[in-house]
Protein backbone atom coordinates (compact mmCIF):
# COMPACT_ATOMS: atom_id res chain seq x y z
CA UNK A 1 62.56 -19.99 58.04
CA UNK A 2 66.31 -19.55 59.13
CA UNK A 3 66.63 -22.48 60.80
CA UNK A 4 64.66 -24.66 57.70
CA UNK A 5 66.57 -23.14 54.92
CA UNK A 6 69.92 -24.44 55.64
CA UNK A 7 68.61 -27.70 56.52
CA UNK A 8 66.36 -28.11 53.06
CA UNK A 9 69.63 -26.47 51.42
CA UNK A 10 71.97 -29.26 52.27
CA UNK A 11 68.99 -31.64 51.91
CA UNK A 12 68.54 -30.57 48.21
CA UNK A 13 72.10 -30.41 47.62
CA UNK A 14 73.21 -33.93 48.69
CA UNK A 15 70.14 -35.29 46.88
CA UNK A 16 71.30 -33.59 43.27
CA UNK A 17 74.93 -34.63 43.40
CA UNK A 18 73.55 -38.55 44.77
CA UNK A 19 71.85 -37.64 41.54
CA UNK A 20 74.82 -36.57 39.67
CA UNK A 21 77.11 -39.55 41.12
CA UNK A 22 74.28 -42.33 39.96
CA UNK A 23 74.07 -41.25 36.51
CA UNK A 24 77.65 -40.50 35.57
CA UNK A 25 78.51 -43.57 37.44
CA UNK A 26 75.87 -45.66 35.34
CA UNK A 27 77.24 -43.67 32.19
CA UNK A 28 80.72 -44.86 33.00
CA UNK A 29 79.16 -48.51 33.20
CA UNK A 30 77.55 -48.35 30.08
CA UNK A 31 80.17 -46.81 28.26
CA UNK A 32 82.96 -49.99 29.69
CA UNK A 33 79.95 -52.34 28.33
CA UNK A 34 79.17 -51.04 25.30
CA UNK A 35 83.20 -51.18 24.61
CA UNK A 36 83.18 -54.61 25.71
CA UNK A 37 80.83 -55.82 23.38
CA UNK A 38 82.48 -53.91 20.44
CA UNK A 39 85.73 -55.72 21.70
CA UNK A 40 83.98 -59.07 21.16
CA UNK A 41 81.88 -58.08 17.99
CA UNK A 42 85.44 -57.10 16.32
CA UNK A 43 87.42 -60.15 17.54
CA UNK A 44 84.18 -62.49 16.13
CA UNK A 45 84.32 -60.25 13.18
CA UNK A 46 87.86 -61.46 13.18
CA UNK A 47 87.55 -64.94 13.47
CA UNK A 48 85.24 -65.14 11.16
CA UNK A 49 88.26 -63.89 8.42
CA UNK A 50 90.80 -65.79 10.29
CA UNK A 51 88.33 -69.18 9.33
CA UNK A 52 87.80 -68.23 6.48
CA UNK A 53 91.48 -68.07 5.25
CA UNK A 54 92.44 -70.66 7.03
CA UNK A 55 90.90 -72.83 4.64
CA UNK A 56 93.23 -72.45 2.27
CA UNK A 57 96.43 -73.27 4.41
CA UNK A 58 96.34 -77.24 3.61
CA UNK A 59 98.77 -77.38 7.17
CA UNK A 60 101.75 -76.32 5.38
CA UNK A 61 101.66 -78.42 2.30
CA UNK A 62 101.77 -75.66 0.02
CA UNK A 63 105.14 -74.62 -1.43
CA UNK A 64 106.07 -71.23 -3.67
CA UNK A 65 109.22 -70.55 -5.37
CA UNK A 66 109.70 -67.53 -4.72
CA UNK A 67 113.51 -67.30 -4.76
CA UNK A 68 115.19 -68.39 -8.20
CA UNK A 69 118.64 -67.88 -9.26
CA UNK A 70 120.98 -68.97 -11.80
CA UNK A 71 123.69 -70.96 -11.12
CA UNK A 72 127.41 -69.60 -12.14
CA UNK A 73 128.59 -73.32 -12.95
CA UNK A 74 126.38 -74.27 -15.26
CA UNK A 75 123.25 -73.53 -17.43
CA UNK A 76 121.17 -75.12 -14.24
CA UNK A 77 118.46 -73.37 -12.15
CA UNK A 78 118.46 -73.53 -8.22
CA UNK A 79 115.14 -72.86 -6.44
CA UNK A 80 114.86 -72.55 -3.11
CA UNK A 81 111.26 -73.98 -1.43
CA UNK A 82 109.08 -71.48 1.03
CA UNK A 83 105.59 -72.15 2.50
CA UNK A 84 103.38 -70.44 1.56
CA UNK A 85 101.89 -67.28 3.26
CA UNK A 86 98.54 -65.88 2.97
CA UNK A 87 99.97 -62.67 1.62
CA UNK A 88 100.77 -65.23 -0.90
CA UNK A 89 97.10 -66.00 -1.95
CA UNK A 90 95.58 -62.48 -0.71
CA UNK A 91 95.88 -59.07 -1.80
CA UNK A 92 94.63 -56.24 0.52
CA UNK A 93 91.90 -55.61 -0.91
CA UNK A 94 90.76 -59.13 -0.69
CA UNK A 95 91.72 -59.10 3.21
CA UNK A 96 89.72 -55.62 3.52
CA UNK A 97 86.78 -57.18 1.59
CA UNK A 98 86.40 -59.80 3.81
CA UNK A 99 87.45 -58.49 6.88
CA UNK A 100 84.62 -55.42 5.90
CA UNK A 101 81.61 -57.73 5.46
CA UNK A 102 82.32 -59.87 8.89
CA UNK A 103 82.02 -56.52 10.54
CA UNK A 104 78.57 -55.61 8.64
CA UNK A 105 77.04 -59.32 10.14
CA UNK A 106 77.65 -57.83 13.70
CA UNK A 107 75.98 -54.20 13.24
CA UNK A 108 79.23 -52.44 12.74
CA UNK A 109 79.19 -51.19 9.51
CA UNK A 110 80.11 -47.68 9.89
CA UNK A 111 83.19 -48.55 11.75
CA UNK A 112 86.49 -46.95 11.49
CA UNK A 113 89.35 -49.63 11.37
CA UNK A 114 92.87 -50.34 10.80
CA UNK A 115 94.22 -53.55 10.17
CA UNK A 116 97.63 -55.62 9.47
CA UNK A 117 98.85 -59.38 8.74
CA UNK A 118 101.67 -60.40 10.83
CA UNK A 119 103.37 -63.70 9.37
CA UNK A 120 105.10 -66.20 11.60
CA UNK A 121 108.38 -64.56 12.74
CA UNK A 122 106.05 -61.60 13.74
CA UNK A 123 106.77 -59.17 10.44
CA UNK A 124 104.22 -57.35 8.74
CA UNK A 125 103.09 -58.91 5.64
CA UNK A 126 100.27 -56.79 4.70
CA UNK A 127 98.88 -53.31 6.34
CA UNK A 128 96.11 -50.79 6.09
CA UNK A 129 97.63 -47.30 5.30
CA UNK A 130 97.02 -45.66 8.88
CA UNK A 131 98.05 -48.46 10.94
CA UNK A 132 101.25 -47.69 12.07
CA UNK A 133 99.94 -44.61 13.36
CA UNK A 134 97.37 -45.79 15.85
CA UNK A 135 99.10 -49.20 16.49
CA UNK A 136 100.99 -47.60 19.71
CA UNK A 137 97.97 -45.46 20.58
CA UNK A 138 96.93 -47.99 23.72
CA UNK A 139 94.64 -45.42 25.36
CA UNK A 140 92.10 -44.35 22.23
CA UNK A 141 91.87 -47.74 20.71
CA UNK A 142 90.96 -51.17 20.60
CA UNK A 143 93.19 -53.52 19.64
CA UNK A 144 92.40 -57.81 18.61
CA UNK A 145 94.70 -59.92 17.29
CA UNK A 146 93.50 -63.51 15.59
CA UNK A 147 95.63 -66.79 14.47
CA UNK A 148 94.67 -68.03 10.97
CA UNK A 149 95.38 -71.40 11.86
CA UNK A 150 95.06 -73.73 8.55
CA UNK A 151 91.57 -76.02 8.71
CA UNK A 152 93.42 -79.15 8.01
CA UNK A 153 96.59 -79.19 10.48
CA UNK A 154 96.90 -82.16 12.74
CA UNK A 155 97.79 -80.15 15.85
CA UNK A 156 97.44 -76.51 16.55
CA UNK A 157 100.47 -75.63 17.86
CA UNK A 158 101.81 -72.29 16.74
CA UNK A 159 103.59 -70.10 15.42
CA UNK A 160 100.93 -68.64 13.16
CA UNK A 161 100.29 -66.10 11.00
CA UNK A 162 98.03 -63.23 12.97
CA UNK A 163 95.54 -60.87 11.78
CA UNK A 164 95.35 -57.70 13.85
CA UNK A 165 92.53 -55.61 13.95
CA UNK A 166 92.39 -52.29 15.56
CA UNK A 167 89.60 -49.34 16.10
CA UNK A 168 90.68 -45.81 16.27
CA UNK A 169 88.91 -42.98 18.16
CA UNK A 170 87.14 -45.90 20.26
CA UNK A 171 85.85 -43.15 22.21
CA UNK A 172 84.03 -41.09 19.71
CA UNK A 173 82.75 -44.12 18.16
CA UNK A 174 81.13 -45.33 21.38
CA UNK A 175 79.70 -41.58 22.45
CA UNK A 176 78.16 -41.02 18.48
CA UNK A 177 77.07 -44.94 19.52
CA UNK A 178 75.22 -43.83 22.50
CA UNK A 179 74.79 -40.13 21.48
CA UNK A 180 70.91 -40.04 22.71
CA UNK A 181 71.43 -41.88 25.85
CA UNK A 182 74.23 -38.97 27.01
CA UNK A 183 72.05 -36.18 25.62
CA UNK A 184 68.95 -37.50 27.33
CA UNK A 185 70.76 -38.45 30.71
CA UNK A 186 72.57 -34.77 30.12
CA UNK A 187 69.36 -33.15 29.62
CA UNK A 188 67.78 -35.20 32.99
CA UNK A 189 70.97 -33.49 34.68
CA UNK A 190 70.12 -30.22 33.56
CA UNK A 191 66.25 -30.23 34.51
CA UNK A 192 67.18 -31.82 38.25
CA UNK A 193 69.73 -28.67 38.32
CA UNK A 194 67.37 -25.63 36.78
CA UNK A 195 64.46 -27.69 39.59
CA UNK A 196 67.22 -27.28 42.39
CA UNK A 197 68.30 -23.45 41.06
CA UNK A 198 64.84 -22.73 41.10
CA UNK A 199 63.86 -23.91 43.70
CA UNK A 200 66.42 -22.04 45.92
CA UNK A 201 65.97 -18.94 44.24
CA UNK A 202 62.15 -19.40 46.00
CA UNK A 203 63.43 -20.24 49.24
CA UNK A 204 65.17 -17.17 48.87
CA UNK A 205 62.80 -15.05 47.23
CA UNK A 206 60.46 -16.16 50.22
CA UNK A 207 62.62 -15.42 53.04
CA UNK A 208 63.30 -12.20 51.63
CA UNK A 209 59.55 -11.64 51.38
CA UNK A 210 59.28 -12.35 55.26
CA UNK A 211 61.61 -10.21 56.19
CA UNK A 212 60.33 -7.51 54.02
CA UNK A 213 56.87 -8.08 55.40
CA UNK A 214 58.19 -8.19 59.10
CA UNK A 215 60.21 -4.78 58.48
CA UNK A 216 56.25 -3.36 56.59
CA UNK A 217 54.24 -4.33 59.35
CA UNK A 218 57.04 -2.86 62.55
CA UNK A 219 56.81 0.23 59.95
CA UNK A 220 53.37 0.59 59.92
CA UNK A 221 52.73 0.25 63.46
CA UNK A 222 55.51 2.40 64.49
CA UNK A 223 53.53 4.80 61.71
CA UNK A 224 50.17 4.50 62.74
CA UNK A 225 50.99 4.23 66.58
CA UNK A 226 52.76 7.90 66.70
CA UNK A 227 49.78 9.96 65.39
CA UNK A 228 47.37 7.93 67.72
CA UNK A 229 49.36 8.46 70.39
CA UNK A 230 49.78 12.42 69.47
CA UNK A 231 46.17 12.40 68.98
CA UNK A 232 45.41 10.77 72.50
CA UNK A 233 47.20 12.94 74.76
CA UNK A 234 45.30 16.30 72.38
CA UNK A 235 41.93 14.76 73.61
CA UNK A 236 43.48 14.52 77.16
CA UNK A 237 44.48 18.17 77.13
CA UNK A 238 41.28 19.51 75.18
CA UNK A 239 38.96 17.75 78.76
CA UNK A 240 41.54 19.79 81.00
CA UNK A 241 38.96 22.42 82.52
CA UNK A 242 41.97 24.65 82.12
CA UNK A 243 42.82 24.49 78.44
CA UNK A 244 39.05 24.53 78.01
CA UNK A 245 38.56 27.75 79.00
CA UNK A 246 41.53 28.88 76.96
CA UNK A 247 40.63 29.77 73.28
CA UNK A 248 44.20 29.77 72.05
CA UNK A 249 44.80 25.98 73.71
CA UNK A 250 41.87 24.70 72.45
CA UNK A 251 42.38 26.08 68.58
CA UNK A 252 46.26 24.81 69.39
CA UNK A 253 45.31 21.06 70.37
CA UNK A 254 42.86 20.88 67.82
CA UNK A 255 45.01 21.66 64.96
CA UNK A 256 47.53 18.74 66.43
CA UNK A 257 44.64 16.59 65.98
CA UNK A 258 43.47 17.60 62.59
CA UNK A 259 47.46 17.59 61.45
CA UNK A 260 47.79 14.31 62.55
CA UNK A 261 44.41 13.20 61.41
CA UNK A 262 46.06 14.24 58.09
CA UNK A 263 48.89 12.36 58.24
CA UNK A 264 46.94 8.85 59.39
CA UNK A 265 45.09 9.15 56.12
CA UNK A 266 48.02 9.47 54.40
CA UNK A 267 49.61 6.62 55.56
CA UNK A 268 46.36 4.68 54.78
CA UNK A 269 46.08 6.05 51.38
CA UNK A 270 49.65 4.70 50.76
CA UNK A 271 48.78 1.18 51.53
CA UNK A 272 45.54 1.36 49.49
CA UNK A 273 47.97 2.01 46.31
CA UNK A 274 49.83 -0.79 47.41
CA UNK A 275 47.06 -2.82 47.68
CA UNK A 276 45.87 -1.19 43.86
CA UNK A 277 49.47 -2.18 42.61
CA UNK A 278 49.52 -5.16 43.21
CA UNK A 279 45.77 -5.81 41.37
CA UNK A 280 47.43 -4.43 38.14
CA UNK A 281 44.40 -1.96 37.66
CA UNK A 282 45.70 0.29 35.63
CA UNK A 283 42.63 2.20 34.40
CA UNK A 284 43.95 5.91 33.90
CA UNK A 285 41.62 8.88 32.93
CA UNK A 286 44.14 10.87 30.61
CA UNK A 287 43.17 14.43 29.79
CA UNK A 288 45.64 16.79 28.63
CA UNK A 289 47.57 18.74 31.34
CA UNK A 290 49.85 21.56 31.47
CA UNK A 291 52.66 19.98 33.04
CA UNK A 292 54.86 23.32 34.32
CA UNK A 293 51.50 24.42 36.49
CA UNK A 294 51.01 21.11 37.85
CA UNK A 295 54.36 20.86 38.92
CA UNK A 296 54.22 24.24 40.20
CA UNK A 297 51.17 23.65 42.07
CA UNK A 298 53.36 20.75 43.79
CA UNK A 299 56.09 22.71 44.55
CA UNK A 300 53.61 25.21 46.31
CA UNK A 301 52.02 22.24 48.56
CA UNK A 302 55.35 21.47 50.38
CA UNK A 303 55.50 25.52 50.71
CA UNK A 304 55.91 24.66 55.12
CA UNK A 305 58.66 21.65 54.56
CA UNK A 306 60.37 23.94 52.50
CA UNK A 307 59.96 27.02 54.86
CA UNK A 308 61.58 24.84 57.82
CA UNK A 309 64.84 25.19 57.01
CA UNK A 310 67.24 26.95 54.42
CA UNK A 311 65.46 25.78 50.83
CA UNK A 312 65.95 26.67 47.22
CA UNK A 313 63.59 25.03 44.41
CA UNK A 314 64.81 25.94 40.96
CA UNK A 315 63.14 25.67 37.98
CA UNK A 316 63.82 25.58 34.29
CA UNK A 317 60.63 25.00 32.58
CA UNK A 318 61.59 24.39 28.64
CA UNK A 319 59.09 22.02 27.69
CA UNK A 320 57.35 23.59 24.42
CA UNK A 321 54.52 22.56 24.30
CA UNK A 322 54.19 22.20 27.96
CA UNK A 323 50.82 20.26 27.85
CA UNK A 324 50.77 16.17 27.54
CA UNK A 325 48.49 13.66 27.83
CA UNK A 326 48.26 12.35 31.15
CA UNK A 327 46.25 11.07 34.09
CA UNK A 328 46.49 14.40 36.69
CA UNK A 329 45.46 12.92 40.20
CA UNK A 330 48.36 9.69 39.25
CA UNK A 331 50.82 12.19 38.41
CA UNK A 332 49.59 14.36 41.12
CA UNK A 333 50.91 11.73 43.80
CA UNK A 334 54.09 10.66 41.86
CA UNK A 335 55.58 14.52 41.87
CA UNK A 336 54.01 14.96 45.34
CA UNK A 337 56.26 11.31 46.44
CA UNK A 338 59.37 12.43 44.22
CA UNK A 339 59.65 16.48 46.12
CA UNK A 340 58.78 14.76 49.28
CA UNK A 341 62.01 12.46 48.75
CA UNK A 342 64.04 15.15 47.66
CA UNK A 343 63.10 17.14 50.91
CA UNK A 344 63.03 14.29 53.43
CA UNK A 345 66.82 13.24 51.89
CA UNK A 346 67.93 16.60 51.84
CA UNK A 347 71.35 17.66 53.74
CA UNK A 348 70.90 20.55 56.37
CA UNK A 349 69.97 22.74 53.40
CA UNK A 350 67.45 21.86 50.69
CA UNK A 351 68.33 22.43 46.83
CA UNK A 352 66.19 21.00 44.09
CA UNK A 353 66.30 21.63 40.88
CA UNK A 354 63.23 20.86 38.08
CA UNK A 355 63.25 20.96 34.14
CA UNK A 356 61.08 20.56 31.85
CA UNK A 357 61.94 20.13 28.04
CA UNK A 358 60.51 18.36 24.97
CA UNK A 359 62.84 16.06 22.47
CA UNK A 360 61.93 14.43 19.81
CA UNK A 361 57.83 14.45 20.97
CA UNK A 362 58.39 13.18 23.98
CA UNK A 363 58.39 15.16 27.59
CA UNK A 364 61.64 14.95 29.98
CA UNK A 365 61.25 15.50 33.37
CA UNK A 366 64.26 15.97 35.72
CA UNK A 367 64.15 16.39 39.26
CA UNK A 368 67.33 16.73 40.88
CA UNK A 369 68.63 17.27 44.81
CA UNK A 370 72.02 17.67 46.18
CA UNK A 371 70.87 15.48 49.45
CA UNK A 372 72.42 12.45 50.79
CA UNK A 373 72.36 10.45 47.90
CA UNK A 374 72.18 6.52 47.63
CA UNK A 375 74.60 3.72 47.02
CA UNK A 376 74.60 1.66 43.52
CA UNK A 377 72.68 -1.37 45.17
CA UNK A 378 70.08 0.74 46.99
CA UNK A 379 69.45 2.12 43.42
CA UNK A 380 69.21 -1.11 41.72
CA UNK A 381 66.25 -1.70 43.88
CA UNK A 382 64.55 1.18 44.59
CA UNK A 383 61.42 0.37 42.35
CA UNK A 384 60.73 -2.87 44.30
CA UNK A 385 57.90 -2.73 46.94
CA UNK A 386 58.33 -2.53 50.77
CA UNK A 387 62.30 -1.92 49.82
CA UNK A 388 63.40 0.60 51.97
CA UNK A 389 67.82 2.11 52.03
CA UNK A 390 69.80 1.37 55.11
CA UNK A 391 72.60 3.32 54.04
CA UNK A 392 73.88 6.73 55.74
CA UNK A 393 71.07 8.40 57.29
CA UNK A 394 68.09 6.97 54.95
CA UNK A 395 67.17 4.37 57.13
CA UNK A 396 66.74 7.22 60.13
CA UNK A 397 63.65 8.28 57.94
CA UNK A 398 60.48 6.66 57.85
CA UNK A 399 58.02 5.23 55.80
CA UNK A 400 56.80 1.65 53.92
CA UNK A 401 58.73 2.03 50.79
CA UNK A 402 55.86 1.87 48.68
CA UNK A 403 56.67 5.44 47.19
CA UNK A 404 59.19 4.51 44.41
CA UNK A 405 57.41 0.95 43.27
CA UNK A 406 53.97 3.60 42.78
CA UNK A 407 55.84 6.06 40.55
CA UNK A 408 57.38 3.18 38.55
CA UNK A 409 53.91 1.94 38.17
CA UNK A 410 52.69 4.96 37.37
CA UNK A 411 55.10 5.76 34.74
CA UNK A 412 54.96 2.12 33.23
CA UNK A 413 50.96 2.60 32.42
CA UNK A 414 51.40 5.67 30.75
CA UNK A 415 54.07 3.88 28.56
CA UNK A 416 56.98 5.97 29.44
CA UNK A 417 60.48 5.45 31.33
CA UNK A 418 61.77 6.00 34.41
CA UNK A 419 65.75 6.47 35.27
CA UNK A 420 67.38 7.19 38.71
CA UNK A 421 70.97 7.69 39.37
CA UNK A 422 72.58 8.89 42.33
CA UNK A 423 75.67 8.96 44.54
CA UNK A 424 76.07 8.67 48.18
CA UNK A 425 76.81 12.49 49.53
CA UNK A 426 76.15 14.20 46.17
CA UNK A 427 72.68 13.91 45.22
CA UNK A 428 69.93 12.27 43.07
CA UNK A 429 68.63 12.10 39.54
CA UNK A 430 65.16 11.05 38.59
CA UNK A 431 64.95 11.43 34.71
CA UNK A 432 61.23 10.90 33.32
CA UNK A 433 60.46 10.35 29.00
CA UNK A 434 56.65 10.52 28.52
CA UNK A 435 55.51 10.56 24.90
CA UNK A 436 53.68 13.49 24.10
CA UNK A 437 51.12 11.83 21.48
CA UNK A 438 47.82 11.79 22.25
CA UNK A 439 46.16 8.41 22.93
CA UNK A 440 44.08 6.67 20.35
């Protein structure tokens, strides 16, 4: 699995940004077609006007007078003669009319445009209100220019008037354009990248499991092995014709085997709530319990741990009432596993401290040591199975780290809520909230 993983990692990866490259790439493409073809629509669209008032430019046979003056020597008029110019024989509204429904023949109806007519000498004749504004903008627009070039000239050779056509925001218009091919290419991006997140997070998730089920099983055979081989050299002794005929020896060797008989079926019952975890029953036979005595009784069970080396169990028991609604043999095992952490984690000298109290019809229970403590990551997963500290001197103690993922459980069926805090070299906090209501 170490030697795959890094393999299928770069595997994945290069596939999803091949992925990536492809579509943006063919985005790019589409977008640089999809803006060529508006380029031609608009300059057809433009043609189309440029034809159409062309035909009335007769090749420059039609005169204006636009300049008259009077003349200072006489009671004469002098005129001066101008070709006409389409601004002339158009307004701009009759250029925007026209220019407007060439547009609608090619689809682009809703399109934003600014427009101008540019007579021969390259002034503006006639303009749209906005087009000076967007005229220099090379980058966000597109720009055609037509020659109107009148239907009957001889020869068409220039200069000509010029209608120029441009599209603002090009960009915008071609992405609202092609909206649901981004959004559907953007959401194909998105599911290939949640597949490839996922998908590592299980590669992960799996190698972790590995490891954690390597580090159970060395656990439980270092666990199992040490009684059996206690228990092996006791039956060796106990056929010595010597210790035989020694009472003392043979009551001695026999508790070792009974102790140790003991602790084998503890570490078997441990793995059989494992093994009830993870089936999810979570049948419970409540019955309602005095919860100071059975804590009590608890504390009384661990009376030779605690008699081993300098103790002190305090106790403030303020719950009132003091009986609740629980299952006795679950909560039997999860206050037997919490004082058994609280010893085991101790410092040279063991100090707990209990509470009971009732708030607001629900019981708190507090159990609190000044041992080693634990670090903020160890306690952010302390409720998952087979997860076992490696900090300070935890990891020096043994067992399958099945203990806190139980008492979670536990708590979790009889609806209530678990909180641990702790800090490496002071101590630890487990906080318990159990409503007190009887179950229906």
């Amino acid at each position: 699995m170490k030697k795959t993983f890094p393999f299928l990692f770069t595997l994945i990866g290069l596939s999803i940004l091949g992925i990536l490259f492809i579509q943006i790439t063919w985005l790019q493409g589409l977008f640089l077609l999809q803006k060529n073809q508006l380029i031609e629509k608009v300059n057809q669209a433009g043609v189309i006007v440029s034809s159409d008032l062309g035909k009335k430019l007769n090749g420059g046979l039609a005169f204006h007078f636009p300049k008259k003056s009077l003349s200072l020597s006489g009671t004469g008029h002098s005129h001066s003669f101008e070709e006409a110019t389409l601004s002339d024989l158009y307004s701009f509204q009759d250029l925007d009319k026209r220019l407007k429904a060439a547009l609608v023949k090619y689809g682009l109806q809703d399109l934003s445009y600014e427009f101008a007519l540019q007579d021969k000498n390259g002034n503006i004749e006639i303009k749209s209100k906005q087009f000076e504004d967007v005229f220099l903008d090379e980058l966000n627009t597109v720009q055609t220019r037509v020659s109107i070039i009148p239907q009957e000239i001889l020869e068409t050779t220039g200069p000509f008037e010029t209608l120029i056509i441009i599209v603002p925001n090009v960009n915008a218009y071609l992405f609202k354009t092609l909206q649901w091919v981004v959004f559907g290419a953007g959401l194909f991006i998105l599911i290939v990248l949640a597949a490839f997140i996922i998908t590592i997070r299980s590669l992960i998730k799996q190698r972790k499991l590995s490891e954690i089920k390597n580090d159970f099983i060395n656990n439980m055979t270092h666990e199992l092995k040490t009684p059996l081989a206690t228990i092996s050299l006791a039956v060796d002794a106990l056929k010595s014709t010597k210790v035989q005929s020694d009472v003392a020896s043979v009551d001695y060797f026999s508790s070792i085997i009974k102790e140790e008989n003991i602790r084998m079926n503890k570490h078997v019952e441990t793995i059989l709530l494992a093994a009830q975890i993870e089936k999810k029953e979570n049948e419970i036979n409540r019955q309602l319990v005095n919860i100071d005595d059975l804590i009590q009784g608890v504390i009384d069970s661990f009376k030779l741990q605690l008699e081993a080396k300098p103790s002190a169990v305090h106790t403030q028991f303020e719950a009132v009432p003091a009986e609740i609604w629980i299952d006795e043999e679950y909560f039997l095992h999860i206050l037997s596993n919490l004082i058994d952490n609280a010893i085991k984690y101790a410092k040279s000298e063991i100090d707990i401290t209990i509470k009971t109290k009732t708030v607001s019809n629900k019981m708190v229970i507090t159990i609190e040591d000044k041992g080693i403590g634990m670090s903020p990551d160890t306690v952010k997963h302390i409720f998952e199975k087979f997860y076992r500290a490696h900090e300070g001197n935890i990891h020096n103690v043994k067992g399958f780290g099945l203990g806190m993922s139980y008492v979670k459980w536990v708590i979790d069926i009889h609806k209530g809520t678990i909180q641990v805090t702790s800090e490496l070299g002071k101590g630890t906090k487990v906080e318990i909230i159990l409503p007190m209501i009887e179950p229906k």
